[in-house]
Protein backbone atom coordinates (compact mmCIF):
# COMPACT_ATOMS: atom_id res chain seq x y z
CA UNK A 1 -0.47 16.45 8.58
CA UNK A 2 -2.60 15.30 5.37
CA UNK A 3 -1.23 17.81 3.47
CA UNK A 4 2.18 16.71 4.45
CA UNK A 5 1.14 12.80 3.70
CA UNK A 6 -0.04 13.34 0.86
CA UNK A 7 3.29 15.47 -0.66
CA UNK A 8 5.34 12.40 1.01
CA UNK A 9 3.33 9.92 -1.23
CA UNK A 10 3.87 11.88 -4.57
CA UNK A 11 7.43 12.35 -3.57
CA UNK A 12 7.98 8.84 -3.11
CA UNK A 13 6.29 7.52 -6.30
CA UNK A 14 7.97 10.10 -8.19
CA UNK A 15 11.13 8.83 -6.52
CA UNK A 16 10.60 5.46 -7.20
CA UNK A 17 10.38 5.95 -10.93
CA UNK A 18 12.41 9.58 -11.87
CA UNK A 19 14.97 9.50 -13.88
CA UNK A 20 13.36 9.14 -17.30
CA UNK A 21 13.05 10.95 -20.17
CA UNK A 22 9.27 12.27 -20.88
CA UNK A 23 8.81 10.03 -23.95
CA UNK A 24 10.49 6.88 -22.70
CA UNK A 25 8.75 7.19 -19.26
CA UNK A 26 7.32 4.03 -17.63
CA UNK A 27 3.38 3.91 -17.17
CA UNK A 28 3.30 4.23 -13.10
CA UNK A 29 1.40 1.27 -11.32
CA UNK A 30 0.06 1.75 -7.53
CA UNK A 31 -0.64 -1.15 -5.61
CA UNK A 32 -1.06 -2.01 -2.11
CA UNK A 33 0.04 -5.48 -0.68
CA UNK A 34 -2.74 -7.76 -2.20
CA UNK A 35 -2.46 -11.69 -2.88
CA UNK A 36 -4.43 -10.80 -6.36
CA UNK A 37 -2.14 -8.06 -7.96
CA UNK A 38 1.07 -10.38 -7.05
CA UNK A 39 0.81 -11.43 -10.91
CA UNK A 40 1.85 -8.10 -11.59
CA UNK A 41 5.19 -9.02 -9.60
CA UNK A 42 5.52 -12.89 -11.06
CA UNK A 43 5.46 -11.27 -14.43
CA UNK A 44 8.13 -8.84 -13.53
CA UNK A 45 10.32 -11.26 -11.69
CA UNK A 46 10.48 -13.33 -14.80
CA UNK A 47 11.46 -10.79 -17.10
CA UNK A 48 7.64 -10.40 -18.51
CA UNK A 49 7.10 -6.84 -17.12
CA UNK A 50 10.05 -4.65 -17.52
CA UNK A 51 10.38 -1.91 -15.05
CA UNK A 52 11.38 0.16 -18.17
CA UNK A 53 8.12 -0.06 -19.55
CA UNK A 54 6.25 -0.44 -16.49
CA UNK A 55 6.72 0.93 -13.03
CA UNK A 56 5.17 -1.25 -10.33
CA UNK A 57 4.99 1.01 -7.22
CA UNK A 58 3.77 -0.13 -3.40
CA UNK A 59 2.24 1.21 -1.20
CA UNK A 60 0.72 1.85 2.52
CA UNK A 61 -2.97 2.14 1.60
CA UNK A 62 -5.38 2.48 -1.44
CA UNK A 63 -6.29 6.01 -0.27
CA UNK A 64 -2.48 6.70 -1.00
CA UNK A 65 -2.92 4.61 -4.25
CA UNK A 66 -6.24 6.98 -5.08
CA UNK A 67 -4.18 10.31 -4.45
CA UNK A 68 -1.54 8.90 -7.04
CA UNK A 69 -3.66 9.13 -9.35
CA UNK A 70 -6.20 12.53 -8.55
CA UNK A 71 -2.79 14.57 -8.52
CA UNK A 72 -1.52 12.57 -11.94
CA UNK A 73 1.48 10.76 -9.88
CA UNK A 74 0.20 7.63 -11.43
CA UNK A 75 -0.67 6.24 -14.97
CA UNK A 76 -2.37 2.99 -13.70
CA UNK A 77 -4.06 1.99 -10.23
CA UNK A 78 -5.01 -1.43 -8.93
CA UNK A 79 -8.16 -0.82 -6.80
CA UNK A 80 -11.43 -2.31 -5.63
CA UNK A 81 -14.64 -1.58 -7.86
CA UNK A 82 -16.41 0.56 -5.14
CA UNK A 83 -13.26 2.46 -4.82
CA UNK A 84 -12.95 2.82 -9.01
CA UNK A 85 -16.07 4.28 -8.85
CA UNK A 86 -15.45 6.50 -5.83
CA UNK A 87 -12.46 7.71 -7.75
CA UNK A 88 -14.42 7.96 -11.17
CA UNK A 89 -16.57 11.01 -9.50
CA UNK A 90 -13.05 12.95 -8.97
CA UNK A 91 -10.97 11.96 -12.04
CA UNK A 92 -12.82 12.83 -15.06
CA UNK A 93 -11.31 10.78 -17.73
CA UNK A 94 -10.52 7.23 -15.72
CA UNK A 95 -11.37 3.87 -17.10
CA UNK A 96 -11.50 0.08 -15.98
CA UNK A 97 -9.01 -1.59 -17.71
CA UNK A 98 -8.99 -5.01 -16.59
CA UNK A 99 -10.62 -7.63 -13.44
CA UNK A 100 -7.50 -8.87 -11.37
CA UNK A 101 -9.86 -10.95 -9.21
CA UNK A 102 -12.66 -11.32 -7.07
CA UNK A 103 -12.75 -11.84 -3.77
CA UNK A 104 -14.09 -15.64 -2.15
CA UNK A 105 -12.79 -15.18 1.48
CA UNK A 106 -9.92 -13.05 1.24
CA UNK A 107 -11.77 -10.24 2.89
CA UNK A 108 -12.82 -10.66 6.40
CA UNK A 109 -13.11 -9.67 9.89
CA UNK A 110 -11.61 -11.12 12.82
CA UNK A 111 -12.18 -11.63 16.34
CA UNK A 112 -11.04 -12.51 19.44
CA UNK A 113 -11.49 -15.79 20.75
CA UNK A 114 -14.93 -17.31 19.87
CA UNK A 115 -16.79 -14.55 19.17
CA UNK A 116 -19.07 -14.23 16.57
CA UNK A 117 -20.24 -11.20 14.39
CA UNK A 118 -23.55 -10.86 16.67
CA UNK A 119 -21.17 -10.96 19.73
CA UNK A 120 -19.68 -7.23 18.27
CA UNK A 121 -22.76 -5.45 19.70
CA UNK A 122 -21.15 -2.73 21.77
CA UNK A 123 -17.27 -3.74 20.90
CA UNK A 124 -14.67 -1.87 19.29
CA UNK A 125 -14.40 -2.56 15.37
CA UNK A 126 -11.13 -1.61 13.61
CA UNK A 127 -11.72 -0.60 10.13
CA UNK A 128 -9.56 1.79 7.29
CA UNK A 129 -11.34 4.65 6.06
CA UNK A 130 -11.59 3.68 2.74
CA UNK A 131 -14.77 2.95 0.49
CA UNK A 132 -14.18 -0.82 0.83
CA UNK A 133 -13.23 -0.98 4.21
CA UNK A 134 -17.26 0.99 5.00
CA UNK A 135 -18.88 -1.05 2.32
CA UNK A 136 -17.91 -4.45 3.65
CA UNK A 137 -18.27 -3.61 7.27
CA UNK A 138 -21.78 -2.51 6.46
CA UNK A 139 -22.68 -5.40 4.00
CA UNK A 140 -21.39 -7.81 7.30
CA UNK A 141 -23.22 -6.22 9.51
CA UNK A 142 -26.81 -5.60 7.57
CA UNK A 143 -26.44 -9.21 6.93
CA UNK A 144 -26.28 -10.25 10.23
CA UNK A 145 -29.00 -8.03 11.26
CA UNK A 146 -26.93 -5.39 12.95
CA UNK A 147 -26.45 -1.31 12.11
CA UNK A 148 -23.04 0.46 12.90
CA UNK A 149 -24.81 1.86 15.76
CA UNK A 150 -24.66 -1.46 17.15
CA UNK A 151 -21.11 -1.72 17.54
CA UNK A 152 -18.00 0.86 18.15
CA UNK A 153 -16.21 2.03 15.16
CA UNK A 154 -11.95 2.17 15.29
CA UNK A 155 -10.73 4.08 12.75
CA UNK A 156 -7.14 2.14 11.37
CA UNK A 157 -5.07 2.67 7.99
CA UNK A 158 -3.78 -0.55 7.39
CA UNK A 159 -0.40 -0.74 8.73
CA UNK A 160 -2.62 -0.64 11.92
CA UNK A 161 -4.38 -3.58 11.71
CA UNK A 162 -1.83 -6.52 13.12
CA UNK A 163 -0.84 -4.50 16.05
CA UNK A 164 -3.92 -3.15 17.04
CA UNK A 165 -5.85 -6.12 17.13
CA UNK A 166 -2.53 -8.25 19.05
CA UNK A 167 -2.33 -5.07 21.69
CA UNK A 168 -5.71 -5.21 22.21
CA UNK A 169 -6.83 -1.88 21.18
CA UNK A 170 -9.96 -3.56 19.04
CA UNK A 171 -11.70 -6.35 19.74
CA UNK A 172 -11.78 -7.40 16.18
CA UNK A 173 -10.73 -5.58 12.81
CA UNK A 174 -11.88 -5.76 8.97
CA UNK A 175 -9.02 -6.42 7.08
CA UNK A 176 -7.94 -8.47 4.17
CA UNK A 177 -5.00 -10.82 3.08
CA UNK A 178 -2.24 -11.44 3.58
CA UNK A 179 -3.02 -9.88 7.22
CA UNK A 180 -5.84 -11.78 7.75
CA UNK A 181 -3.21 -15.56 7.47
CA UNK A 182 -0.90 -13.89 9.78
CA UNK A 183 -3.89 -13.10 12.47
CA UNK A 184 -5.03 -16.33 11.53
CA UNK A 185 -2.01 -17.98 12.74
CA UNK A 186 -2.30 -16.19 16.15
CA UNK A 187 -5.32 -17.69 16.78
CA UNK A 188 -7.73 -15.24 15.46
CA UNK A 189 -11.51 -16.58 14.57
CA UNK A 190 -12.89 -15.41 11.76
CA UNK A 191 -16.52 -14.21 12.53
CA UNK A 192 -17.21 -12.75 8.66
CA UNK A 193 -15.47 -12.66 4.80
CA UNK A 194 -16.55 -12.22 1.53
CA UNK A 195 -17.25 -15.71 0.71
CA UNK A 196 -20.84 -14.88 2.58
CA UNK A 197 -21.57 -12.11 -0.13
CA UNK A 198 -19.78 -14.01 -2.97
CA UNK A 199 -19.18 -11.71 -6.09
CA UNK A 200 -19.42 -8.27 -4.35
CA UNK A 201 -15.29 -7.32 -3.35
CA UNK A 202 -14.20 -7.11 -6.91
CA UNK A 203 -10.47 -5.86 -7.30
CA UNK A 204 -9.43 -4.02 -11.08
CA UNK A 205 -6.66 -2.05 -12.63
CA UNK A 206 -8.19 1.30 -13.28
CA UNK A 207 -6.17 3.48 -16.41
CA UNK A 208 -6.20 7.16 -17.01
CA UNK A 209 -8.04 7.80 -20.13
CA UNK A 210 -5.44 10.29 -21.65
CA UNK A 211 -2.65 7.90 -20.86
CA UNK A 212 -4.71 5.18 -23.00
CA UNK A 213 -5.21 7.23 -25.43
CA UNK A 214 -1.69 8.25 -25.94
CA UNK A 215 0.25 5.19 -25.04
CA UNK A 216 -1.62 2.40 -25.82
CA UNK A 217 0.68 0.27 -26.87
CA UNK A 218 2.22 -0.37 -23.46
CA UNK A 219 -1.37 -0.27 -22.00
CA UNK A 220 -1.58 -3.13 -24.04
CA UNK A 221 1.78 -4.33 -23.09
CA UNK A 222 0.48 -4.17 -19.71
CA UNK A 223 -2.44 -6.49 -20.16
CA UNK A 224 0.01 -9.09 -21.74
CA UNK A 225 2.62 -8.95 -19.15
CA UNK A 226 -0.47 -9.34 -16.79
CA UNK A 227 -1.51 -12.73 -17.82
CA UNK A 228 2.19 -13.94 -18.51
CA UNK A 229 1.88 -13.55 -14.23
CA UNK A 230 -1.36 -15.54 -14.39
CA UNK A 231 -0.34 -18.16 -16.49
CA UNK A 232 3.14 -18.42 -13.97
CA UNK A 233 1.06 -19.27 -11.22
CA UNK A 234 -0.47 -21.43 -12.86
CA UNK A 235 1.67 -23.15 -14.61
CA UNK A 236 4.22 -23.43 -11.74
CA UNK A 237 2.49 -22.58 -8.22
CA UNK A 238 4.89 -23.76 -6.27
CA UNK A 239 8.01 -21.77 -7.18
CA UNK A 240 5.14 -18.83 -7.56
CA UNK A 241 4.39 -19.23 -3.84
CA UNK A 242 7.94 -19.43 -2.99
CA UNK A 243 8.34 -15.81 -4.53
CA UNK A 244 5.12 -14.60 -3.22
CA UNK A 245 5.56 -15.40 0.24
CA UNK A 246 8.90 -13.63 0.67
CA UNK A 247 6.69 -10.17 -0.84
CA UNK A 248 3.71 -11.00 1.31
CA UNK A 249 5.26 -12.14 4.77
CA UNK A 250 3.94 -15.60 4.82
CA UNK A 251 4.73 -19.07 4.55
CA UNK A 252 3.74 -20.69 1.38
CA UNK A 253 1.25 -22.95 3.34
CA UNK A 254 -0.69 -19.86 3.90
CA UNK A 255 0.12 -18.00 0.39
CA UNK A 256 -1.83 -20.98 -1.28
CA UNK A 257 -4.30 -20.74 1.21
CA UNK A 258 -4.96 -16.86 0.92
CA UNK A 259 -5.12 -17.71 -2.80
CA UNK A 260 -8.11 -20.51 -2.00
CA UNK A 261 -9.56 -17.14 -1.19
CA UNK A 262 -9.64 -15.32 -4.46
CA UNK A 263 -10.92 -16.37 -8.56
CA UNK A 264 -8.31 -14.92 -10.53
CA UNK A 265 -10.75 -14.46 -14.36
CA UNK A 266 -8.49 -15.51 -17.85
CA UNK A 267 -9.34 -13.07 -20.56
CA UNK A 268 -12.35 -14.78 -21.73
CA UNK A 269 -13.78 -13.95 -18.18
CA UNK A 270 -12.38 -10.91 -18.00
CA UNK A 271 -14.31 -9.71 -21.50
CA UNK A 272 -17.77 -10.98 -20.22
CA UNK A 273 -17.74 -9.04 -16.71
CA UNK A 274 -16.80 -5.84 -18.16
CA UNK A 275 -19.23 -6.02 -21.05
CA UNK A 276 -21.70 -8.00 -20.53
CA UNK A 277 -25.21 -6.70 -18.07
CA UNK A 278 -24.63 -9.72 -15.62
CA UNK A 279 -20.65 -8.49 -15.25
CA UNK A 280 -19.31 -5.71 -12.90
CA UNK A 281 -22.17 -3.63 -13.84
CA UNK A 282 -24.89 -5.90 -12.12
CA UNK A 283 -22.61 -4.89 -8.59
CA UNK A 284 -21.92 -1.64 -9.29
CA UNK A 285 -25.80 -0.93 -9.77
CA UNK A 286 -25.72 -2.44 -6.10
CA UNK A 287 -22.75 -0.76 -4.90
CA UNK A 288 -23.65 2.50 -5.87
CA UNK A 289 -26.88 2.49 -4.45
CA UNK A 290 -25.56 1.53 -0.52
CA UNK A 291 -22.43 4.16 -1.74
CA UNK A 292 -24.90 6.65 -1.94
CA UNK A 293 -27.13 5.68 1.08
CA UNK A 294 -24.11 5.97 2.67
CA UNK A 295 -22.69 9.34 1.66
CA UNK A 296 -19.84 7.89 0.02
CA UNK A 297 -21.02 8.85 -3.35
CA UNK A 298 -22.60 11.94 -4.98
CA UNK A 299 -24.29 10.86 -7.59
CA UNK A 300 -24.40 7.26 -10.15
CA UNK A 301 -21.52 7.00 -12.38
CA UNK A 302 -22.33 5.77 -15.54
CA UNK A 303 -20.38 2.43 -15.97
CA UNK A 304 -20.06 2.31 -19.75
CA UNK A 305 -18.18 5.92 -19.35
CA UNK A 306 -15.92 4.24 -17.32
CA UNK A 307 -15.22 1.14 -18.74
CA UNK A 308 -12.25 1.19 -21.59
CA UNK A 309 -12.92 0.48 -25.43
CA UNK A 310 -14.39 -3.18 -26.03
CA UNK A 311 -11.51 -2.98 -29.03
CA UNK A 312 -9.38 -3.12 -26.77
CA UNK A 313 -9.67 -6.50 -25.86
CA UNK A 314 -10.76 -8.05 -29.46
């Protein structure tokens, strides 16, 4: 069956963007439904990212998103640090291109009723198997001085999440936006989120070195269009929340809510945390030690191999 998922993934990004010749190919974005990549879909609904230049593709799960790029079905990625760096120890030549955002609440886990995260002790958890979704369990429950022996592990991709926590087959689930507004508004209670461990969920767009190397110019292209999608926002939230809560499912109450939940960096910003000691380096030092602890990585990975040409950005 994962052999079969995985050849239904490539097929369907391939799908989504065949049709091309070689040299006049889009670059191949993979996203998963995320309130901080939807700039990436302002700037292409206004015309600023052309789907002839740039290929925005969605889908299911970042562990999709990560095979897109190990088997070279993808050009571009938007994933969390911890999972860049996962990825780094399997894809030789990858680099951090840009910070989308950083999570301030966006990230959380829910639970029935009134419970709170001490109240887990011996219920069922639902969590994805991906790098962030075992990092932030474990960072929520080492800060509330609980192990994962403590409490009963689900194993969900994320298209579980909703209905297993409505049917009752959890009794609370890690999860992120915009799932997390639409539990909300069910009457969830939100025992945990990453506004208690400010500055460690930290979401990128992660390029293939070879593909930077050859095509920089719509790399660069790329970076534009992304802050044309910034600025939209910005500049005009309110007709940006009308077209983000058709993508994301909810009302646009709760988009600018799930946005309360996020710092979206201007390029300034975005300069200083990838070069600077206090940046993204200062948490991936941190990441990749609990990574490590906890099997998920092999070995460091040396951030400055990693992160793309300060030139770049001059």
């Amino acid at each position: 069956m994962g052999i079969i998922r995985n050849c239904l993934a490539y097929l369907m990004i391939m799908l989504a963007l065949s049709g091309c010749a070689e040299d006049s190919k889009p670059l191949r974005l993979g996203a998963v439904l995320w309130p901080g990549y939807e700039p990436l879909f302002l700037a292409r609904s206004q015309g600023d990212l052309e789907e002839e230049r740039v290929g925005l593709v969605e889908l299911l799960s970042t562990g999709e998103v990560m095979r897109g790029v190990r088997n070279g079905a993808l050009d571009v990625a938007a994933l969390t640090l911890d999972e860049a760096l996962l990825l780094a120890q399997d894809v030789e030549d990858l680099k951090i291109l840009l910070v989308t955002d950083t999570s301030y609440g966006a990230d959380a886990i829910l639970a029935d009723g009134e419970m709170t995260m001490s109240g887990l002790k011996g219920k069922r958890v639902g969590v994805d198997s991906t790098a962030l979704g075992a990092y932030f369990l474990s960072r929520a429950l080492a800060e509330s001085g609980m192990s994962e022996s403590d409490i009963i592990p689900v194993s969900l991709s994320v298209d579980m999440h909703e209905s297993a926590f409505l049917n009752d087959e959890v009794d609370a689930v890690v999860t992120f936006e915009p799932i997390r507004s639409r539990l909300l508004g069910t009457g969830a209670n939100q025992v945990f989120s990453s506004r208690d461990i400010p500055n460690e969920i930290i979401d990128l767009l992660v390029v293939r070195g070879a593909i930077l190397k050859d095509r920089e110019e719509s790399v660069r292209y790329l970076i534009d269009a992304w802050y044309s999608g910034v600025r939209f926002l910005r500049e005009k939230p309110q007709e940006a929340y009308g077209l983000m809560s058709e993508r994301l499912g909810l009302t646009e109450e709760q988009v600018e809510t799930s946005l309360e939940g996020l710092s979206i960096p201007d390029r300034k910003e975005v300069r200083s945390m990838l070069y600077d000691n206090n940046g993204i380096r200062a948490q991936a030092d941190r990441l990749e030690r609990l990574m490590i602890a906890e099997g998920l990585l092999t070995e460091q990975v040396q951030l400055d191999d990693i992160v793309v040409a300060r030139s770049l950005w001059d």
